[in-house]
C-alpha atoms as a PDB file:
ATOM      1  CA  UNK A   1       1.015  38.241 -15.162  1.00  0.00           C
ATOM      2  CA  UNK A   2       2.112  35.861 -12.390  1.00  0.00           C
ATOM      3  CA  UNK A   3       5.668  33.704 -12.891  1.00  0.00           C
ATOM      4  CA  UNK A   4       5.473  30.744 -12.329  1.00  0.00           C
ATOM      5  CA  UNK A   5       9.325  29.862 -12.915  1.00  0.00           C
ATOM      6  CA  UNK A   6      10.053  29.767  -9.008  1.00  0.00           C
ATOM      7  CA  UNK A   7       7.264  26.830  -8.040  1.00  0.00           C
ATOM      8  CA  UNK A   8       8.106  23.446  -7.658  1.00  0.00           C
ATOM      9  CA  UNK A   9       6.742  21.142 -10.217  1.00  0.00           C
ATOM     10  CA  UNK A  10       3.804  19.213  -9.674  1.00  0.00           C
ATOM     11  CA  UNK A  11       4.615  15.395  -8.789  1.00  0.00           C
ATOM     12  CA  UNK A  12       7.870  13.858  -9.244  1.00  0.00           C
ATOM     13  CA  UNK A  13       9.653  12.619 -12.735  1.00  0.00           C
ATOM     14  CA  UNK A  14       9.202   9.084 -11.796  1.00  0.00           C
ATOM     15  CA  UNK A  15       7.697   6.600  -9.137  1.00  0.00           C
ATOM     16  CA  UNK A  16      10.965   5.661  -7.630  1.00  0.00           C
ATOM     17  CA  UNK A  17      12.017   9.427  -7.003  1.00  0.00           C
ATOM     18  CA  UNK A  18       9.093  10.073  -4.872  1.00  0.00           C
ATOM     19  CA  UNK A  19       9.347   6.421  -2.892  1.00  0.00           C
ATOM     20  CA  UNK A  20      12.740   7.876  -2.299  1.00  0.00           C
ATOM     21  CA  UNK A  21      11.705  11.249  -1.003  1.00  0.00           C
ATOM     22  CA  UNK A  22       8.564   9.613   0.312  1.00  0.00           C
ATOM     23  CA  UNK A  23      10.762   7.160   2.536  1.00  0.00           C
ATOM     24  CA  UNK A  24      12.924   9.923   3.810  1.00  0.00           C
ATOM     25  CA  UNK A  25      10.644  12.933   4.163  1.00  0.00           C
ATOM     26  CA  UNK A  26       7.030  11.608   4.009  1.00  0.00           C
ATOM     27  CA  UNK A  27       4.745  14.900   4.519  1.00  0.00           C
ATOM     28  CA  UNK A  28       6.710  17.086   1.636  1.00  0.00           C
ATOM     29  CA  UNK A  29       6.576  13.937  -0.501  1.00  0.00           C
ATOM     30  CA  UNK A  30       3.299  13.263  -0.018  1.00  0.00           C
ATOM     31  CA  UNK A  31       1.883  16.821  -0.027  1.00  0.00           C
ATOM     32  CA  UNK A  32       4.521  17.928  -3.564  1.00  0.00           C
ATOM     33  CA  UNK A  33       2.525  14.564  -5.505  1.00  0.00           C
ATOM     34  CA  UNK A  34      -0.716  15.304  -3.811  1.00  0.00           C
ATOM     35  CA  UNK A  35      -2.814  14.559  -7.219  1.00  0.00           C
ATOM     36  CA  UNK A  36      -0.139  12.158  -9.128  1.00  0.00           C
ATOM     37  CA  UNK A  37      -0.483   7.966  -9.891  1.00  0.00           C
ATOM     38  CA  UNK A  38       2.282   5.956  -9.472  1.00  0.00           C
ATOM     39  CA  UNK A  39       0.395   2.601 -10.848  1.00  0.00           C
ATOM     40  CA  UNK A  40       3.405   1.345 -12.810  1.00  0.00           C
ATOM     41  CA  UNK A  41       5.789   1.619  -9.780  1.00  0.00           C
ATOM     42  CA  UNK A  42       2.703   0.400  -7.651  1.00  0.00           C
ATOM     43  CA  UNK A  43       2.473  -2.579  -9.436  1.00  0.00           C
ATOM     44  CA  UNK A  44       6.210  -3.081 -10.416  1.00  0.00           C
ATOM     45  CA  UNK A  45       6.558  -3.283  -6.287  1.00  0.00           C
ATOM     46  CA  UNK A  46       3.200  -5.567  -5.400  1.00  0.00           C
ATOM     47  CA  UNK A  47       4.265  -8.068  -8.056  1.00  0.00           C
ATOM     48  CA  UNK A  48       7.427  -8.927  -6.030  1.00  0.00           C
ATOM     49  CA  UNK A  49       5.710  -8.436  -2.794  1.00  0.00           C
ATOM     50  CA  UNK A  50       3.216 -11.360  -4.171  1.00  0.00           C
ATOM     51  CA  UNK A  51       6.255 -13.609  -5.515  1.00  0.00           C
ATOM     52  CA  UNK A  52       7.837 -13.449  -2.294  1.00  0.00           C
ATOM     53  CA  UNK A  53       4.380 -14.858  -0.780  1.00  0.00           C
ATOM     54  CA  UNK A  54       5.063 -17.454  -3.357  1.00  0.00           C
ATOM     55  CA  UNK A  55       8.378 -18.582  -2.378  1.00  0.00           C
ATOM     56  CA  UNK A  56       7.269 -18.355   1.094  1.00  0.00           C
ATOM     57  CA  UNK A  57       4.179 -20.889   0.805  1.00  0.00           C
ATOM     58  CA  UNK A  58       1.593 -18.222   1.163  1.00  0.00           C
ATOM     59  CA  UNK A  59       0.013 -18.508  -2.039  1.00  0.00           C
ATOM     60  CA  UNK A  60      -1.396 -22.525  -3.642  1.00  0.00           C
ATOM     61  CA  UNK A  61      -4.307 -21.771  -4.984  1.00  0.00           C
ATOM     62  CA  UNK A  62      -2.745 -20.840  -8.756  1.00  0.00           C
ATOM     63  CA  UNK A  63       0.435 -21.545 -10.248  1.00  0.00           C
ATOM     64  CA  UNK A  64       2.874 -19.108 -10.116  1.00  0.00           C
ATOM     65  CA  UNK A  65       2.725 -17.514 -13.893  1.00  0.00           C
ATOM     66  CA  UNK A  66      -0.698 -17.301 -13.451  1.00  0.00           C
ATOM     67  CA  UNK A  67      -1.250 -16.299  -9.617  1.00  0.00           C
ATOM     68  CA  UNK A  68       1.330 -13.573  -9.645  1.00  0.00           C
ATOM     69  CA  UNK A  69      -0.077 -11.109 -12.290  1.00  0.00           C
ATOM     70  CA  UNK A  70      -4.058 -12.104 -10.631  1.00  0.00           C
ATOM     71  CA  UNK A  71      -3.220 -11.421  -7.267  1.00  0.00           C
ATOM     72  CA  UNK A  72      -1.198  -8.337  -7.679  1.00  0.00           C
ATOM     73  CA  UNK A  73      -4.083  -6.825  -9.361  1.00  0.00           C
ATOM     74  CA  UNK A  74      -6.391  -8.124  -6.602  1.00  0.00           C
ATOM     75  CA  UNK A  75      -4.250  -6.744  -4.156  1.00  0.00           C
ATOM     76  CA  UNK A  76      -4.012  -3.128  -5.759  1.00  0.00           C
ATOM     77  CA  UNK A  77      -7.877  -3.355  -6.242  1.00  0.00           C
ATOM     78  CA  UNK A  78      -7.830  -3.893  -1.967  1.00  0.00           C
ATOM     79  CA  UNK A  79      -5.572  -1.177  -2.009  1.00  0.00           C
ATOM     80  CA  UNK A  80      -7.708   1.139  -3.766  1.00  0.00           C
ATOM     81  CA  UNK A  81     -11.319   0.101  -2.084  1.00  0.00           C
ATOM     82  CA  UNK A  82      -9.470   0.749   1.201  1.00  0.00           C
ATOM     83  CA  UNK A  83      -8.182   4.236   0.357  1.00  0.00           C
ATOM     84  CA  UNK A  84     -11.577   5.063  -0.750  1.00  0.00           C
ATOM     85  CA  UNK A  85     -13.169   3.705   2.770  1.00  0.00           C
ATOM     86  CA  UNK A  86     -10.169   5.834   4.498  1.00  0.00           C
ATOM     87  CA  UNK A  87     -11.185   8.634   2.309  1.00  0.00           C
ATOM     88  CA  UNK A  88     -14.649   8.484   3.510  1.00  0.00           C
ATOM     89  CA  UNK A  89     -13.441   8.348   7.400  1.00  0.00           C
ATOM     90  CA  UNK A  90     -10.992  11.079   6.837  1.00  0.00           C
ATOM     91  CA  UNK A  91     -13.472  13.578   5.198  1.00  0.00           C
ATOM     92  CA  UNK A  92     -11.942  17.234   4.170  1.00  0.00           C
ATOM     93  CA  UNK A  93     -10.534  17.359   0.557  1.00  0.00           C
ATOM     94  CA  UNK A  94      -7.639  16.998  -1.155  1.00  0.00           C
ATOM     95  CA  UNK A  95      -6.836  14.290  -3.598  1.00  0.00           C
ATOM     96  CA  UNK A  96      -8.626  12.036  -5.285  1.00  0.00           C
ATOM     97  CA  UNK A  97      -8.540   8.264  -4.065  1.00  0.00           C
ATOM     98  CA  UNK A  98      -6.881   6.838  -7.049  1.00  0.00           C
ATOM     99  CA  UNK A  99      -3.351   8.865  -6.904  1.00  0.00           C
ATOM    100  CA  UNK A 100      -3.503   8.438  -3.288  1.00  0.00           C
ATOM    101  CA  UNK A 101      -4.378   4.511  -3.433  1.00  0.00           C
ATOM    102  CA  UNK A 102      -1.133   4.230  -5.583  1.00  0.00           C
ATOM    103  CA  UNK A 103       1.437   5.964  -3.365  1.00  0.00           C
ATOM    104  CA  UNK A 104      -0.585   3.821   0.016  1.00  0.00           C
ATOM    105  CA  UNK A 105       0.181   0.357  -2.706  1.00  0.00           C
ATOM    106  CA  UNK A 106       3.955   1.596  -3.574  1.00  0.00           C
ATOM    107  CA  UNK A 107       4.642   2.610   0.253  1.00  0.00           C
ATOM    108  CA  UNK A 108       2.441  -0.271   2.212  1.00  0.00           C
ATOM    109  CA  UNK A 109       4.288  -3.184   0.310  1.00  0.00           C
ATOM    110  CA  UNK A 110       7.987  -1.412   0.135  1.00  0.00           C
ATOM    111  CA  UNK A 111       7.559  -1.566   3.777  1.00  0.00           C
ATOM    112  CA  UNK A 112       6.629  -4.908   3.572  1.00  0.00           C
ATOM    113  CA  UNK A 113       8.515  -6.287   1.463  1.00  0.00           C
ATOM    114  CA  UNK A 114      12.012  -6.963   3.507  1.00  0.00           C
ATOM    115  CA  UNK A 115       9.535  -8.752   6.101  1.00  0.00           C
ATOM    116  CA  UNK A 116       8.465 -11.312   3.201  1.00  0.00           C
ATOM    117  CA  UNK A 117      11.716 -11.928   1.959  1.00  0.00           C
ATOM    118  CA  UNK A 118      13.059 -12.852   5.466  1.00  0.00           C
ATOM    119  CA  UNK A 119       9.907 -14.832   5.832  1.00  0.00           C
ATOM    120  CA  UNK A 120      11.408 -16.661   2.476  1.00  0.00           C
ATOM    121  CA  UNK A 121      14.822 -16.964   3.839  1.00  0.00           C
ATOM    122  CA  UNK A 122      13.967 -18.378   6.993  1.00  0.00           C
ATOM    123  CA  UNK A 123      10.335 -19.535   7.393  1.00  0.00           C
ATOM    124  CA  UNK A 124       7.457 -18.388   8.426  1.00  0.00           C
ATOM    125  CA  UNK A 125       7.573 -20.218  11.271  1.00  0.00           C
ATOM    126  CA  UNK A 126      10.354 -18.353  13.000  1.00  0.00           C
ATOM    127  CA  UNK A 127       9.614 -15.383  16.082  1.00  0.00           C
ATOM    128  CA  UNK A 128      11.910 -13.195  14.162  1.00  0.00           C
ATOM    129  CA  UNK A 129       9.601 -12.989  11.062  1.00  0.00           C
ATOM    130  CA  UNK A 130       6.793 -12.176  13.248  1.00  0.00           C
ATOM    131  CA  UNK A 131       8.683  -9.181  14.864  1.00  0.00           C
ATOM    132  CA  UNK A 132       9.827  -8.097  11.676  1.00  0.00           C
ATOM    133  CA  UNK A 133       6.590  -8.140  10.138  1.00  0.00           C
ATOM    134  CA  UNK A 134       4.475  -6.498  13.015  1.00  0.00           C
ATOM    135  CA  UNK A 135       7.291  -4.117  12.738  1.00  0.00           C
ATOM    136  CA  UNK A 136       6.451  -3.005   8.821  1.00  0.00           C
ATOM    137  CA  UNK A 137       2.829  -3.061   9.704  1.00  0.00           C
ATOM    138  CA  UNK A 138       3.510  -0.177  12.632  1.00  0.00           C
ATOM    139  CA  UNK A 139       5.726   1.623  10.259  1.00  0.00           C
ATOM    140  CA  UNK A 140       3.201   1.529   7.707  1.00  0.00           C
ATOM    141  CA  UNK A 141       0.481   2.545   9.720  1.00  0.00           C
ATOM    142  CA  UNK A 142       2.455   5.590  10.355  1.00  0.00           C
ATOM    143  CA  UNK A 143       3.529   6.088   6.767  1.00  0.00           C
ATOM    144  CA  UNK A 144      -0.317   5.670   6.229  1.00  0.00           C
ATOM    145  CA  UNK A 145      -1.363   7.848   8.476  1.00  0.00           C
ATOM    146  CA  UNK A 146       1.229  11.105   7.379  1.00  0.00           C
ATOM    147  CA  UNK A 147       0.030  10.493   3.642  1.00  0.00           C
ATOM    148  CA  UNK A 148      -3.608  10.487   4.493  1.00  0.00           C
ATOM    149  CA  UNK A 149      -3.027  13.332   6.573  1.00  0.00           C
ATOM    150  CA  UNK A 150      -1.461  15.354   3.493  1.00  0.00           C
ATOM    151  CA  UNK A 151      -3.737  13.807   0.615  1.00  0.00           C
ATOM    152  CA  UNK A 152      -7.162  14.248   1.858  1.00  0.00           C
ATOM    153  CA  UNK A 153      -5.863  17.497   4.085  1.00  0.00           C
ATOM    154  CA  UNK A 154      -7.781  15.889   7.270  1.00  0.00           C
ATOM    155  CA  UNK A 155      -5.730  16.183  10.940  1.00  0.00           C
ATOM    156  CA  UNK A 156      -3.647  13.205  12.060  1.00  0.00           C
ATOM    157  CA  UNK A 157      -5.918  11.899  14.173  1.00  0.00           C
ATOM    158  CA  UNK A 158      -9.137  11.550  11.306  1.00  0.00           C
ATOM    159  CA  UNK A 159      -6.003   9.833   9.404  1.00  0.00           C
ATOM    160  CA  UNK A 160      -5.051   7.943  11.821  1.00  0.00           C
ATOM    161  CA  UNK A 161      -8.819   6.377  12.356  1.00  0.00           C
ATOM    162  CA  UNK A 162      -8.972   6.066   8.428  1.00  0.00           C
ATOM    163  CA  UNK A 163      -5.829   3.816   8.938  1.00  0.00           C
ATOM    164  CA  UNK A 164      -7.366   1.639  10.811  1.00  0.00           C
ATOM    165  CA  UNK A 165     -10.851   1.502   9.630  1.00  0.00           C
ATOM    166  CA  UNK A 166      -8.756   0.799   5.985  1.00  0.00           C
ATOM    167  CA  UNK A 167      -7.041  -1.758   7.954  1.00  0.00           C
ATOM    168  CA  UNK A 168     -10.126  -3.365   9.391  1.00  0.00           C
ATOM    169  CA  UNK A 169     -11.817  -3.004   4.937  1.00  0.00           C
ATOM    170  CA  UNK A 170      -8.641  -5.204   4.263  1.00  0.00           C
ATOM    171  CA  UNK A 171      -9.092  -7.631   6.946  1.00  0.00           C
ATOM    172  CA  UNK A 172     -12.767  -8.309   6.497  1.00  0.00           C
ATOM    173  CA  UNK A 173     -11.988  -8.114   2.424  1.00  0.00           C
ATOM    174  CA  UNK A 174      -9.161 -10.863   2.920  1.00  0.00           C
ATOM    175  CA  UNK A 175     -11.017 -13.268   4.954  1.00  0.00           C
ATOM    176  CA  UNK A 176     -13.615 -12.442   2.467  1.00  0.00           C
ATOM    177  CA  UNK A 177     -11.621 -13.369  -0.632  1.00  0.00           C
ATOM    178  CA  UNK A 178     -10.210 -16.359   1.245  1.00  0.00           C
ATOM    179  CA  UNK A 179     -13.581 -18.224   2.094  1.00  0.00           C
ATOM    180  CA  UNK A 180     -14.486 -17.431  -1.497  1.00  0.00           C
ATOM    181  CA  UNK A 181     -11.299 -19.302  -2.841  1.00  0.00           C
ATOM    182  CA  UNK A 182     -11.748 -22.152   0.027  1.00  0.00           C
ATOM    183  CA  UNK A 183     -15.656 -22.465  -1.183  1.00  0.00           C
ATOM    184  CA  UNK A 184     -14.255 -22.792  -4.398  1.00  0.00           C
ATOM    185  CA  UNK A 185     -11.608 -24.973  -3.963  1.00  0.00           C
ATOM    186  CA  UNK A 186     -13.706 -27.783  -2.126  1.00  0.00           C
ATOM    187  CA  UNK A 187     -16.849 -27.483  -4.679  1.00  0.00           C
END
């Protein structure tokens, strides 16, 4: 009989205890909720990344009651297709692309969000938003690339070139989504 009173428990009691843990100490995070969702969390955070691409100007194709709720759930959709292209370039196993596509949608935009609400504050047009922004994306990337590393159990450097090849999905998937709405918009 093996006891089991000694192991840690799977996951973390709620979303915001493992951003917190993820933040500070991303592998053990990452590696302790290997197979857990966050969604709620995911989505709780995306929602106000979107309204502060509202308040900024970034977002006039829908009104606000309506475009918030659509494009958070387009967004976590990205975020999912583009953890399961990462998963692909990363190979080895590990986790499943769902769990992991939550924790890369609750870390990606808490990075991002202090960026957008600058951009809000003082425009999008100054250098400092730029910096601050190309800042998050860096930091991300790295975030990105330690969780891969740990979810999928690939080396840094297959996580790494998931990162970007998942960057490069949500680039061509944004310009993508874009031309649609433009198309759309003019017809």
């Amino acid at each position: 009989m093996v006891d089991r009173r000694d192991e840690q428990p799977l996951g973390y009691s709620n979303g915001w205890a493992f951003l917190g843990n993820a933040l500070t100490s991303p592998r053990q995070a990452f590696e302790r909720a290997q197979n857990v969702s966050y969604w709620w969390p995911a989505c709780g955070v995306t929602a106000v990344y979107v309204l502060l691409g509202y308040l900024a100007g970034n977002f006039t194709t829908a009104p606000v009651l309506v475009g918030v709720p659509l494009f958070t759930g387009l967004f976590l959709l990205v975020e999912l297709l583009v953890t399961a292209v990462a998963r692909a370039v990363c190979g080895g196993h590990g986790a499943e692309v769902g769990p992991a596509a939550s924790k890369v949608a609750l870390v990606t935009f808490t990075i991002n969000i202090p960026g957008s609400a600058l951009e809000v504050a003082i425009g999008a047009d100054a250098v400092l938003v730029a910096v601050v922004l190309g800042i998050s994306w860096v930091v991300s990337a790295g975030y990105l690339t330690v969780l891969f590393s740990a979810a999928f159990e690939a080396g840094l450097g297959r996580a790494f070139g998931g990162v970007l090849v998942g960057h490069l999905a949500f680039i061509v998937l944004g310009i993508g989504v874009v031309g649609c709405l433009g198309f759309l918009a003019t017809a």
